[in-house]
C-alpha atoms as a PDB file:
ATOM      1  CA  UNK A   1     -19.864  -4.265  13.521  1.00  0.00           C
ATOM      2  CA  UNK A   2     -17.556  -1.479  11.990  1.00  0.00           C
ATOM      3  CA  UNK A   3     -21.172   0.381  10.806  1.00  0.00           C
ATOM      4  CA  UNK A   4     -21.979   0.595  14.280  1.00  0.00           C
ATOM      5  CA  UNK A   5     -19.158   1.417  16.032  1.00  0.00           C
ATOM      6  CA  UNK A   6     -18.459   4.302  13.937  1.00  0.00           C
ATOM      7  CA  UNK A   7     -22.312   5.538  14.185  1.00  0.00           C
ATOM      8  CA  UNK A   8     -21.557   5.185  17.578  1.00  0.00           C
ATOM      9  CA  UNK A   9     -18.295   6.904  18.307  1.00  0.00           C
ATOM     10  CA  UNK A  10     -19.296   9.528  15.394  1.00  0.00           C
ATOM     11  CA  UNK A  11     -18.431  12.377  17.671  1.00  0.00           C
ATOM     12  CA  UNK A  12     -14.696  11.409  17.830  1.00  0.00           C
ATOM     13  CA  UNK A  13     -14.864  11.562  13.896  1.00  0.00           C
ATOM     14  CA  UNK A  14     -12.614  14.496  12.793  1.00  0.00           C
ATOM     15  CA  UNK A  15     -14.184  17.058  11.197  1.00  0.00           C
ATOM     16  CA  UNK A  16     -11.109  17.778   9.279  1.00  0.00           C
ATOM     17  CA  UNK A  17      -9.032  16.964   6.030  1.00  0.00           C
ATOM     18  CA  UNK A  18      -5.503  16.231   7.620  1.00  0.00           C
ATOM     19  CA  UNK A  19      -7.134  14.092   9.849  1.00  0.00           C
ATOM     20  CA  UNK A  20      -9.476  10.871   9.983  1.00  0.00           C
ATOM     21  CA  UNK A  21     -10.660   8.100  11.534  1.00  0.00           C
ATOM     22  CA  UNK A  22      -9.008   5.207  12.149  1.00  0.00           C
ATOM     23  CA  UNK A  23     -10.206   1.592  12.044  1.00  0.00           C
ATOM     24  CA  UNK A  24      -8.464  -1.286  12.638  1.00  0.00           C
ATOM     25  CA  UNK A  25      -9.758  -4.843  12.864  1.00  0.00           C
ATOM     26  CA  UNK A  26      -8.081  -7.334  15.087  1.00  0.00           C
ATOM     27  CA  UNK A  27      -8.358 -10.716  15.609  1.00  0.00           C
ATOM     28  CA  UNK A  28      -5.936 -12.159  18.383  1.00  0.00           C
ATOM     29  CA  UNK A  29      -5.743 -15.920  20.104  1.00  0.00           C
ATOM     30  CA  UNK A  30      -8.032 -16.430  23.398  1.00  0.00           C
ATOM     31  CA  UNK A  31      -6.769 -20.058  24.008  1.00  0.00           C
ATOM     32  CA  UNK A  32      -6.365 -20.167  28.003  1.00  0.00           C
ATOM     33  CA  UNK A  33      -2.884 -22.717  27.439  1.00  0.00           C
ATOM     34  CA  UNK A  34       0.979 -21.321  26.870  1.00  0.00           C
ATOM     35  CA  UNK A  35       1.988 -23.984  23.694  1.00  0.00           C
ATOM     36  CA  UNK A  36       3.069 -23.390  20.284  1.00  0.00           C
ATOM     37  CA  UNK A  37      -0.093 -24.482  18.503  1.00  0.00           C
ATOM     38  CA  UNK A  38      -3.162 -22.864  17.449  1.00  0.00           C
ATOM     39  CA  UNK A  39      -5.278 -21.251  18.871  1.00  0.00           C
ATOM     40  CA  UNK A  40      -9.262 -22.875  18.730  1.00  0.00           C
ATOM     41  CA  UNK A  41     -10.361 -19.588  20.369  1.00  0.00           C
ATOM     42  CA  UNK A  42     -10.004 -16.114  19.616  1.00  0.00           C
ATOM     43  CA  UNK A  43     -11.948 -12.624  19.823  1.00  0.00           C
ATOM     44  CA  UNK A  44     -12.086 -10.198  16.928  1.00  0.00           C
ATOM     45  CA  UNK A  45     -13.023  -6.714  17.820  1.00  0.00           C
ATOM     46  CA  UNK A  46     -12.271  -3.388  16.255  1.00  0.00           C
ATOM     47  CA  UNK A  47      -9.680  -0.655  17.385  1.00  0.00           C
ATOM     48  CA  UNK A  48     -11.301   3.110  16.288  1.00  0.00           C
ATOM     49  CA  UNK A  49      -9.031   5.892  16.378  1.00  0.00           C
ATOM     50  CA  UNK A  50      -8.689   9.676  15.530  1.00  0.00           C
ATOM     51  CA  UNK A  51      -5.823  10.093  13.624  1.00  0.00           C
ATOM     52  CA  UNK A  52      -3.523  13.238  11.902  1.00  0.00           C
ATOM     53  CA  UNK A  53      -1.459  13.421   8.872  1.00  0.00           C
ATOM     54  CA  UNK A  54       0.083   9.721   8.370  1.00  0.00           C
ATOM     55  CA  UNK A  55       3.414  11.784   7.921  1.00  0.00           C
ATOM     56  CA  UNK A  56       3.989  14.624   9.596  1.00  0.00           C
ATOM     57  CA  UNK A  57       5.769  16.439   7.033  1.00  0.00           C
ATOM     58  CA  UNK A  58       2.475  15.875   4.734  1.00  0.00           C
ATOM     59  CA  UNK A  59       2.734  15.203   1.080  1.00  0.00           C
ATOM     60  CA  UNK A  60       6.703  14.995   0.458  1.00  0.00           C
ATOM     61  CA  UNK A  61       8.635  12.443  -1.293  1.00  0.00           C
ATOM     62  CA  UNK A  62      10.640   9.824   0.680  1.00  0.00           C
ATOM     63  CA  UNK A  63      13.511   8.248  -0.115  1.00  0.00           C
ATOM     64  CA  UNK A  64      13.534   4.097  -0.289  1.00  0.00           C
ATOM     65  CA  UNK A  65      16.346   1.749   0.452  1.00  0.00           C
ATOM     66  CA  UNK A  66      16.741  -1.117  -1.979  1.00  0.00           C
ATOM     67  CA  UNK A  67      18.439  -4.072  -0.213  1.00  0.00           C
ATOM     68  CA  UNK A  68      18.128  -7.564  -1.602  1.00  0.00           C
ATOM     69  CA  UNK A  69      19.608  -8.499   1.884  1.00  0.00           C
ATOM     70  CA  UNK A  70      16.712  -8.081   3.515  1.00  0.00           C
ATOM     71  CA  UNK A  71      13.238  -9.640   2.480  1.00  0.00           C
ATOM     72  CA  UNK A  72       9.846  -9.089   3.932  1.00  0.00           C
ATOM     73  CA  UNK A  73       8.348 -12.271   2.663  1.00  0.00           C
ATOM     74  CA  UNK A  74       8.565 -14.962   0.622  1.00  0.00           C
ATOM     75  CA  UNK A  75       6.351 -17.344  -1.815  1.00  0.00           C
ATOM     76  CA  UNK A  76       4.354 -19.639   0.600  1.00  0.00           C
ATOM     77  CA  UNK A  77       4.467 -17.898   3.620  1.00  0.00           C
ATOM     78  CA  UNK A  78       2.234 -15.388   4.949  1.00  0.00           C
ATOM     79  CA  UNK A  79       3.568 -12.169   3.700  1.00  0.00           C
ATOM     80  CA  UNK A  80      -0.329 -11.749   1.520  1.00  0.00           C
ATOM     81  CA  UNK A  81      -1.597 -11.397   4.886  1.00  0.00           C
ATOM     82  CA  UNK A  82      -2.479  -8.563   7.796  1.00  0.00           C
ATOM     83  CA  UNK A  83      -0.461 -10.081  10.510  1.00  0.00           C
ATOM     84  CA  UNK A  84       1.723  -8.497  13.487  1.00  0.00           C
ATOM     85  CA  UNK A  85       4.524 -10.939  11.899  1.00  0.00           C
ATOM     86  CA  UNK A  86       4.876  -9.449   8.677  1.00  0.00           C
ATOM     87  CA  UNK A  87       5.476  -5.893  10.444  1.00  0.00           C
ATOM     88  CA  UNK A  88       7.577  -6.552  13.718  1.00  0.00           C
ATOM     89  CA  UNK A  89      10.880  -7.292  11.622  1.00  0.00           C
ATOM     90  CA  UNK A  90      10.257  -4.599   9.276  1.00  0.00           C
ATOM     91  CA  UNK A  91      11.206  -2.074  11.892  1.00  0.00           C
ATOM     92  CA  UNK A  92      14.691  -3.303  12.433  1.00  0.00           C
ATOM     93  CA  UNK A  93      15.351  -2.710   9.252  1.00  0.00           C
ATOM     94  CA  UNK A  94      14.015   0.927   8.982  1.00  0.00           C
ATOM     95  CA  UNK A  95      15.957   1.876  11.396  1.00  0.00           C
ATOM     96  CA  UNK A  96      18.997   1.129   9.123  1.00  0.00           C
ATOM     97  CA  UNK A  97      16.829   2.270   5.891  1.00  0.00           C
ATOM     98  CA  UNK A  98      17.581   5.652   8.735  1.00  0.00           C
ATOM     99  CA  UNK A  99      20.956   5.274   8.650  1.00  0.00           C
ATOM    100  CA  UNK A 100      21.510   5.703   4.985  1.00  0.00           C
ATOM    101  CA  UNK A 101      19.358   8.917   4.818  1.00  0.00           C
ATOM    102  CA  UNK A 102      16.177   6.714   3.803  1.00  0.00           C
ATOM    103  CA  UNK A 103      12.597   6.700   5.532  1.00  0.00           C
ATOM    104  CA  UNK A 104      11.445   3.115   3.896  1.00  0.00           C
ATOM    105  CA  UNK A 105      12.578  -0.172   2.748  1.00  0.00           C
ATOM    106  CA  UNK A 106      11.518  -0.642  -0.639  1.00  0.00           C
ATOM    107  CA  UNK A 107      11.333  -4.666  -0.603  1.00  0.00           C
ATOM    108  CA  UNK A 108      13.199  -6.824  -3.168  1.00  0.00           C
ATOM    109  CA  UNK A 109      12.469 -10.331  -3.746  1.00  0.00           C
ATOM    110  CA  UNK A 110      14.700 -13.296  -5.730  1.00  0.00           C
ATOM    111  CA  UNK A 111      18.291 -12.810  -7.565  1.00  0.00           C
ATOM    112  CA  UNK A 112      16.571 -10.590 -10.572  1.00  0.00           C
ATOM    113  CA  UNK A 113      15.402  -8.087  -7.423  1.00  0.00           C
ATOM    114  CA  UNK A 114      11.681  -8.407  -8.200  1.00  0.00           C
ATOM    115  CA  UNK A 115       9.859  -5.417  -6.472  1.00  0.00           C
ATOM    116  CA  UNK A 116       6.866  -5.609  -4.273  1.00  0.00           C
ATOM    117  CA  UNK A 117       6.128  -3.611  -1.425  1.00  0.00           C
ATOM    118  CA  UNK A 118       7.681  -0.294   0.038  1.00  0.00           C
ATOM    119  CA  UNK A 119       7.344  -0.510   3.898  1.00  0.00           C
ATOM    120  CA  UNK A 120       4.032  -1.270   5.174  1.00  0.00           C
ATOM    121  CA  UNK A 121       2.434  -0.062   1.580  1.00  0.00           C
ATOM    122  CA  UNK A 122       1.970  -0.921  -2.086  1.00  0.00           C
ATOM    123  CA  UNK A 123       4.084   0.179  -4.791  1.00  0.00           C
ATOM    124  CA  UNK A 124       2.984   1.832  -8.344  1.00  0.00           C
ATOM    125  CA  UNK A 125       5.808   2.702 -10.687  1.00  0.00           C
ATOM    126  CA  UNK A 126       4.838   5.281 -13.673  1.00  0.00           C
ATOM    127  CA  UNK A 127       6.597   4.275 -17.021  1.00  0.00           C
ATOM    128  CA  UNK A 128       6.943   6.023 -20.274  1.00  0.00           C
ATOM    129  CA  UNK A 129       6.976   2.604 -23.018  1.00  0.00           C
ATOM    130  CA  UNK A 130       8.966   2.278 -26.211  1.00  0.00           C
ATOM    131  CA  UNK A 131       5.402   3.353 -27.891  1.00  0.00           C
ATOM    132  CA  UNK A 132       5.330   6.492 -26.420  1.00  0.00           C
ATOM    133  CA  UNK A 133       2.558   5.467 -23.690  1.00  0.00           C
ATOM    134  CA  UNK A 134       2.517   6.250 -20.139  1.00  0.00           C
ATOM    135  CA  UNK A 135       1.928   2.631 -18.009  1.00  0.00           C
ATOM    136  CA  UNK A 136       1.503   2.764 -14.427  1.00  0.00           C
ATOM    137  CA  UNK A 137       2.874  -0.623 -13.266  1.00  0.00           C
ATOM    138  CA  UNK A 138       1.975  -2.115  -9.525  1.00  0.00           C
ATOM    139  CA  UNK A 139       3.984  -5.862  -9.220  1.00  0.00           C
ATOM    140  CA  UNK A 140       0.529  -8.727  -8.799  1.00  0.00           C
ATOM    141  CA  UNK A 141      -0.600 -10.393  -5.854  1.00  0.00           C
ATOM    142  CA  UNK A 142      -0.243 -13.452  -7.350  1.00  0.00           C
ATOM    143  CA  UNK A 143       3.210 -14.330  -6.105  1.00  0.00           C
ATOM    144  CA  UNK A 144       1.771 -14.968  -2.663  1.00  0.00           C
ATOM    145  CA  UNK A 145       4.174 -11.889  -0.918  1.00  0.00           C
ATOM    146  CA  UNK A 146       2.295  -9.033  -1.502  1.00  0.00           C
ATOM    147  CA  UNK A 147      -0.445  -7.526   0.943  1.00  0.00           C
ATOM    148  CA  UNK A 148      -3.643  -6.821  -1.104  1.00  0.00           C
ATOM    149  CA  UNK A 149      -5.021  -3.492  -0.484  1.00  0.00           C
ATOM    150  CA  UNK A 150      -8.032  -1.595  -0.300  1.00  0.00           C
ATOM    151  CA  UNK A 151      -6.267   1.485  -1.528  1.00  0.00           C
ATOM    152  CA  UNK A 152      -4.236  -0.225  -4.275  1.00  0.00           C
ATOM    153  CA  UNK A 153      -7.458  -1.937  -6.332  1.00  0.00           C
ATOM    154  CA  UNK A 154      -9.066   1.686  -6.010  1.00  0.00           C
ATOM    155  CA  UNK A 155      -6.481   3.429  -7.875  1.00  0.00           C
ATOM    156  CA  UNK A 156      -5.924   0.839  -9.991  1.00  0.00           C
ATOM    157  CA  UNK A 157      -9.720   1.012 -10.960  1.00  0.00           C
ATOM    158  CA  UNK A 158     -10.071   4.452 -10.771  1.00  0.00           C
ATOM    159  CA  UNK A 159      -6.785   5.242 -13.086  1.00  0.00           C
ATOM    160  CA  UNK A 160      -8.029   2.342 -15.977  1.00  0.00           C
ATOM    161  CA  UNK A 161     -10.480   5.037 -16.905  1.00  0.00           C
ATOM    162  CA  UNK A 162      -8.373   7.588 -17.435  1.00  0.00           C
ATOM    163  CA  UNK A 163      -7.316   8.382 -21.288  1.00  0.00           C
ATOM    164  CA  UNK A 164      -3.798   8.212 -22.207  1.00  0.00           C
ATOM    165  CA  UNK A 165      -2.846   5.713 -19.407  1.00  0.00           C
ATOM    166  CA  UNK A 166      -2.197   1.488 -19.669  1.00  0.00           C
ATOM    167  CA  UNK A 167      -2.447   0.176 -16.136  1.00  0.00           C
ATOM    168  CA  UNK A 168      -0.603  -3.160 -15.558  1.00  0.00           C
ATOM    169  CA  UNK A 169      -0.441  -5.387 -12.663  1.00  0.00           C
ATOM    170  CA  UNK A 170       2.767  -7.346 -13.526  1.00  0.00           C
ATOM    171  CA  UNK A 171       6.358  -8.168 -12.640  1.00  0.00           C
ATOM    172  CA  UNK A 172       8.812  -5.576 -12.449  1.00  0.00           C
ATOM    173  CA  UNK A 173      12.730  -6.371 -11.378  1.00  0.00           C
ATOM    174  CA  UNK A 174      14.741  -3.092 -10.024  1.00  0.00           C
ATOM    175  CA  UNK A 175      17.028  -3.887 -13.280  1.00  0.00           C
ATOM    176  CA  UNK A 176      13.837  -2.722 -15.437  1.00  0.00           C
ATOM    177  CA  UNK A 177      13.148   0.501 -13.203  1.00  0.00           C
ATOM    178  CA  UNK A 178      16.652   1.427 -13.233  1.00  0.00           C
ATOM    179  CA  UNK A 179      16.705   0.740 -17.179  1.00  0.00           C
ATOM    180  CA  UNK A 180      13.902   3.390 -17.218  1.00  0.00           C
ATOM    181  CA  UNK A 181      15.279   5.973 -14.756  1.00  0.00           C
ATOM    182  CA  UNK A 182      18.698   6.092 -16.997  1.00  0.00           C
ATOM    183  CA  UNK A 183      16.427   6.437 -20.306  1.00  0.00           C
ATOM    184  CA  UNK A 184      14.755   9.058 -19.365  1.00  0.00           C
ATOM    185  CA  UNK A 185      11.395   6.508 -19.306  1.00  0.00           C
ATOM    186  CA  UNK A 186      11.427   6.563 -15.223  1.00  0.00           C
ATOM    187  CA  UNK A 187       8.172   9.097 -14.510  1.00  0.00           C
ATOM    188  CA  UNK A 188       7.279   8.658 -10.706  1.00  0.00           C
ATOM    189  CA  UNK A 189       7.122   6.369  -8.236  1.00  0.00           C
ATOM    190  CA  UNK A 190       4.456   6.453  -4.894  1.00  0.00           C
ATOM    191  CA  UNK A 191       3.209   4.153  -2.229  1.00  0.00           C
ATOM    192  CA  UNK A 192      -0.419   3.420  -1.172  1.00  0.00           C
ATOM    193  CA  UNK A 193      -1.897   2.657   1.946  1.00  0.00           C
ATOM    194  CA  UNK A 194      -5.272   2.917   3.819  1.00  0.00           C
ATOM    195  CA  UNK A 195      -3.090   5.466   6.193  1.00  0.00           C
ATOM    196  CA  UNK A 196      -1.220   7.317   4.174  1.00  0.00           C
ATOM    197  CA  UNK A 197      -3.643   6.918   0.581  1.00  0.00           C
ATOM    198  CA  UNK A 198      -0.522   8.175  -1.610  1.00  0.00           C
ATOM    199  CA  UNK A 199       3.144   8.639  -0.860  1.00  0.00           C
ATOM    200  CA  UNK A 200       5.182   9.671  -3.534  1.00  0.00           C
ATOM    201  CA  UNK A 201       9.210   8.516  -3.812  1.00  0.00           C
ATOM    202  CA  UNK A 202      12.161  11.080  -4.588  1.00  0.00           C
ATOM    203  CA  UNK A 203      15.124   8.712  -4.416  1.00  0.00           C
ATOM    204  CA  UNK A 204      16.201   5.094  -4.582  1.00  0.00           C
ATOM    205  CA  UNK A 205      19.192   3.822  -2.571  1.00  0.00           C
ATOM    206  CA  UNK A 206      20.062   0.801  -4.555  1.00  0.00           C
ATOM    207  CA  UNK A 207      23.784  -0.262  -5.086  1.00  0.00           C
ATOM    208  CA  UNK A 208      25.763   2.598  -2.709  1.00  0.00           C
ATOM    209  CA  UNK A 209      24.095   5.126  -4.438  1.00  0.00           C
ATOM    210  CA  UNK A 210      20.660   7.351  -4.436  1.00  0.00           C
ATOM    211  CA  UNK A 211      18.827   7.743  -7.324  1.00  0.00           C
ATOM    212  CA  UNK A 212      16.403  10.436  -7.705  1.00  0.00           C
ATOM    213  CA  UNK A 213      12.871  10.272  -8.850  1.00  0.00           C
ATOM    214  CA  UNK A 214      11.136  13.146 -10.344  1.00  0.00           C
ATOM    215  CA  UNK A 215       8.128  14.219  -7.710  1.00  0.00           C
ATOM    216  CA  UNK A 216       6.065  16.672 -10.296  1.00  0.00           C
ATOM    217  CA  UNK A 217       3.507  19.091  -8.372  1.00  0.00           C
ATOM    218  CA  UNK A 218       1.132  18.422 -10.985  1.00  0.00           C
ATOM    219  CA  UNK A 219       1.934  14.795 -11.001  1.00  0.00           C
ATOM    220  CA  UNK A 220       0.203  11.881 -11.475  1.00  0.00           C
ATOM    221  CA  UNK A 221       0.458  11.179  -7.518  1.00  0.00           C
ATOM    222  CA  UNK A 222      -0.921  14.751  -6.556  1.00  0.00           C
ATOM    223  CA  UNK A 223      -3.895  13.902  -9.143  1.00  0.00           C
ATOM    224  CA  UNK A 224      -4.390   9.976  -7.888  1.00  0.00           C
ATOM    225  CA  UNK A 225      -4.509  11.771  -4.195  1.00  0.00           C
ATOM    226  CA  UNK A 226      -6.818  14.966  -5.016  1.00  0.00           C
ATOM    227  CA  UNK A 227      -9.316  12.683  -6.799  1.00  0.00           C
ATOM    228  CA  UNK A 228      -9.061   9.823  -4.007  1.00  0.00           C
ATOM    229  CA  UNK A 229      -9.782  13.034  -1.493  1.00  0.00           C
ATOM    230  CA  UNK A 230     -12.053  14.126  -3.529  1.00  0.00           C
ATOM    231  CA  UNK A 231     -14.551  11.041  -3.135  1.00  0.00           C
ATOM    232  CA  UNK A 232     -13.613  10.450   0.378  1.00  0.00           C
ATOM    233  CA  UNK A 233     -15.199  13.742   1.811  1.00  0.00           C
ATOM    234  CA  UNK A 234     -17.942  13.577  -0.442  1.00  0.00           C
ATOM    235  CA  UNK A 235     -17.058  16.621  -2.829  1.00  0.00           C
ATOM    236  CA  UNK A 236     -18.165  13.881  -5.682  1.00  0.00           C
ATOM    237  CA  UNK A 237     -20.353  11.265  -6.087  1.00  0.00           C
ATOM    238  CA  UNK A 238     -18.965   7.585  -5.960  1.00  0.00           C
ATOM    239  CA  UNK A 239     -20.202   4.711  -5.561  1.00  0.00           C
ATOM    240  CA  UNK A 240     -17.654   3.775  -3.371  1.00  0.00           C
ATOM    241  CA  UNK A 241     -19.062   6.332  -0.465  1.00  0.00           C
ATOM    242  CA  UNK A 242     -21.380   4.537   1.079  1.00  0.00           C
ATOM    243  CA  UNK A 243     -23.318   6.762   3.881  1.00  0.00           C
ATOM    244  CA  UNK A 244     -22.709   5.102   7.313  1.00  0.00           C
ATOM    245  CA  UNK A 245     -26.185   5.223   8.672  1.00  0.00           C
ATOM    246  CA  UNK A 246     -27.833   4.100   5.369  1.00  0.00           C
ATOM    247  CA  UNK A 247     -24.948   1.063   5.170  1.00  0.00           C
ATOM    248  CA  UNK A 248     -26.254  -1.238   2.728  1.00  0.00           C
ATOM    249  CA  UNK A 249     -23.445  -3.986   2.075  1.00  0.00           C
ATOM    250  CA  UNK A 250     -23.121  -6.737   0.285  1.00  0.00           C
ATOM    251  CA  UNK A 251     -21.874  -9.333   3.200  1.00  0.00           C
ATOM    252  CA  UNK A 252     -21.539 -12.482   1.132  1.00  0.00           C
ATOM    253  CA  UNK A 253     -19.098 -10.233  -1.150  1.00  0.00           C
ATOM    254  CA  UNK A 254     -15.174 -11.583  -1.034  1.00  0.00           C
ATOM    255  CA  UNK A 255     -13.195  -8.895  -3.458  1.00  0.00           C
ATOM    256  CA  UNK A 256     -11.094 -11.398  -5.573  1.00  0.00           C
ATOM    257  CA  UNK A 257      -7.662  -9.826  -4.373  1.00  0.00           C
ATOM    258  CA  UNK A 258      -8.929 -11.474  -1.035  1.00  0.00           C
ATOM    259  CA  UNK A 259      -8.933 -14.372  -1.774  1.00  0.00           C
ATOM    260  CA  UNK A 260      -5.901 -16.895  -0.859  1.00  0.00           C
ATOM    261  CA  UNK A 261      -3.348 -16.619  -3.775  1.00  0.00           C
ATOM    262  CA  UNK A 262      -2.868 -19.294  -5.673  1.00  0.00           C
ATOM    263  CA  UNK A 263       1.242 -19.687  -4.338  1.00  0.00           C
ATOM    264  CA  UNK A 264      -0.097 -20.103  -1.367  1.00  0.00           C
ATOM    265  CA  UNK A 265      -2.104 -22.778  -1.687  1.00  0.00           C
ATOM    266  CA  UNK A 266       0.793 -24.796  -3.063  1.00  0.00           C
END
C-alpha cells in the first residue's frame, strides 16, 4: 500500500533536504452504532504529506519540563502504542511546559522519576561512566509505556558500531541524570522521532529550577543526525534504503520492538 501510494504521488515528493514526505498510517473505527464498545469494523488507509522542517527554528536545543505530576502512561495501559489517546492530553500539558519557558514535557514515571519519553519522541541520554567510557543510555520498551520507534532502533543500531561508545537500553531515574549533570558525567541529551529524526536538549526544568545541558556543534547529536541524513538521501549506501519502485520487503517480518511488551500482556 505505502509502496504505491508514494510511486504514485512521487511528484508531491520534495526535492529538498529541509523538507520530506510525510506518511502516516491510520486505522480508525467504521462501526455504523454510537456505544462504548469496539469497533468490529474499521478502514486503514494512509495520510501522505509534504512536509518542512519539524521545527521551525531547525536544529536548536529545547528545553524539557520534568514534572512527576503529570504522566503520559502507565504499565498496562496503552502508552507502547500509536494511538490519538496517548497524544490528545499531552497538549494540555505543553502548553504549561510553555509557561515555564519549556517547549516539551520530558515524561517521568513512579516515585524514583524513571524517564521515558520527551513529548511525542524517544529519549537518549549520553553518559561519561566511572571507567572513563562514553554510554549512550535510551530507558527499554519493556515497561509497557514507551512508544517503540523506527528512528530509535536505527540509532541504536547504527551507534553499537561505533568505537569508543557502550549503548544501553536500560532504566534511568532523573536522580541518576542529575547525579551526572552535577559530576561533570552529564554529556548530551536529544530526542528522536520519525518527524523530527534528532532533537537535541539544552535545559531541564526539574525541581523550580533549569538545568542546562551542553549542546556541542560537533556533538554526538549533530553526528547521529548527519549520518542518519546521510543514508536517507542516498549520499551512502545502506541497507536500510530500499528504492521505492524496486520495493522488495519482507511482509511476514514483525521487528521485535513491535511486538506487545511483555507488561502488557499481564
Amino acid at each position: 500500500m505505502h509502496q504505491k501510494l508514494v510511486v504514485t504521488d512521487s511528484d508531491w515528493v520534495p526535492h529538498d533536504t529541509s523538507s520530506s514526505l510525510y506518511i502516516r498510517p491510520t486505522m480508525i473505527g467504521m462501526e455504523p452504532t454510537l456505544g462504548v464498545a469496539p469497533a468490529d469494523e474499521a478502514r486503514l488507509f494512509v495520510l501522505l504529506c509534504p512536509v518542512g522542517p519539524y521545527y521551525s527554528t531547525g536544529f536548536k536545543p529545547v528545553n524539557l519540563l520534568c514534572d512527576p505530576n503529570y504522566v503520559r502512561a502507565w504499565p498496562g495501559g496503552c502508552g507502547y502504542t500509536k494511538m490519538g489517546s496517548n497524544y490528545a492530553p499531552t497538549l494540555w500539558t505543553q502548553k504549561i511546559a510553555e509557561q515555564h519557558g519549556c517547549h516539551q514535557c520530558l515524561w517521568l514515571f513512579g516515585e524514583d522519576h524513571e524517564i521515558t519519553e520527551v513529548g511525542a519522541m524517544n529519549l537518549f541520554i549520553l553518559l561519561r561512566g566511572a571507567d572513563g567510557v562514553h554510554e549512550l543510555v535510551t530507558p527499554p520498551l519493556s515497561t509497557g509505556v514507551i512508544l517503540p520507534g523506527v528512528t530509535r532502533r536505527s540509532i541504536i543500531e547504527l551507534t553499537q558500531t561505533w568505537p569508543d561508545l557502550r549503548v544501553s537500553e536500560r532504566k534511568i531515574t532523573m536522580g541518576e541524570v542529575m547525579e551526572a549533570q552535577e559530576e561533570g558525567r552529564l554529556l548530551e541529551m536529544f530526542g528522536s522521532g520519525t518527524a523530527a529524526v534528532v532533537s537535541p536538549v539544552g535545559g531541564l526544568h526539574y525541581g523550580g529550577k533549569l538545568h542546562k545541558i551542553a549542546t556541542p556543534e560537533d556533538g554526538l547529536a549533530a553526528r547521529i543526525m548527519a549520518a542518519m541524513s546521510d543514508i536517507y538521501y542516498g549520499k551512502v549506501a545502506s541497507p536500510w534504503a530500499v528504492d521505492v519502485e524496486e520495493w522488495n520487503v519482507d511482509k511476514s517480518q514483525l521487528l521485535e520492538d513491535y511486538k506487545q511488551p511483555e507488561a502488557a500482556r499481564s
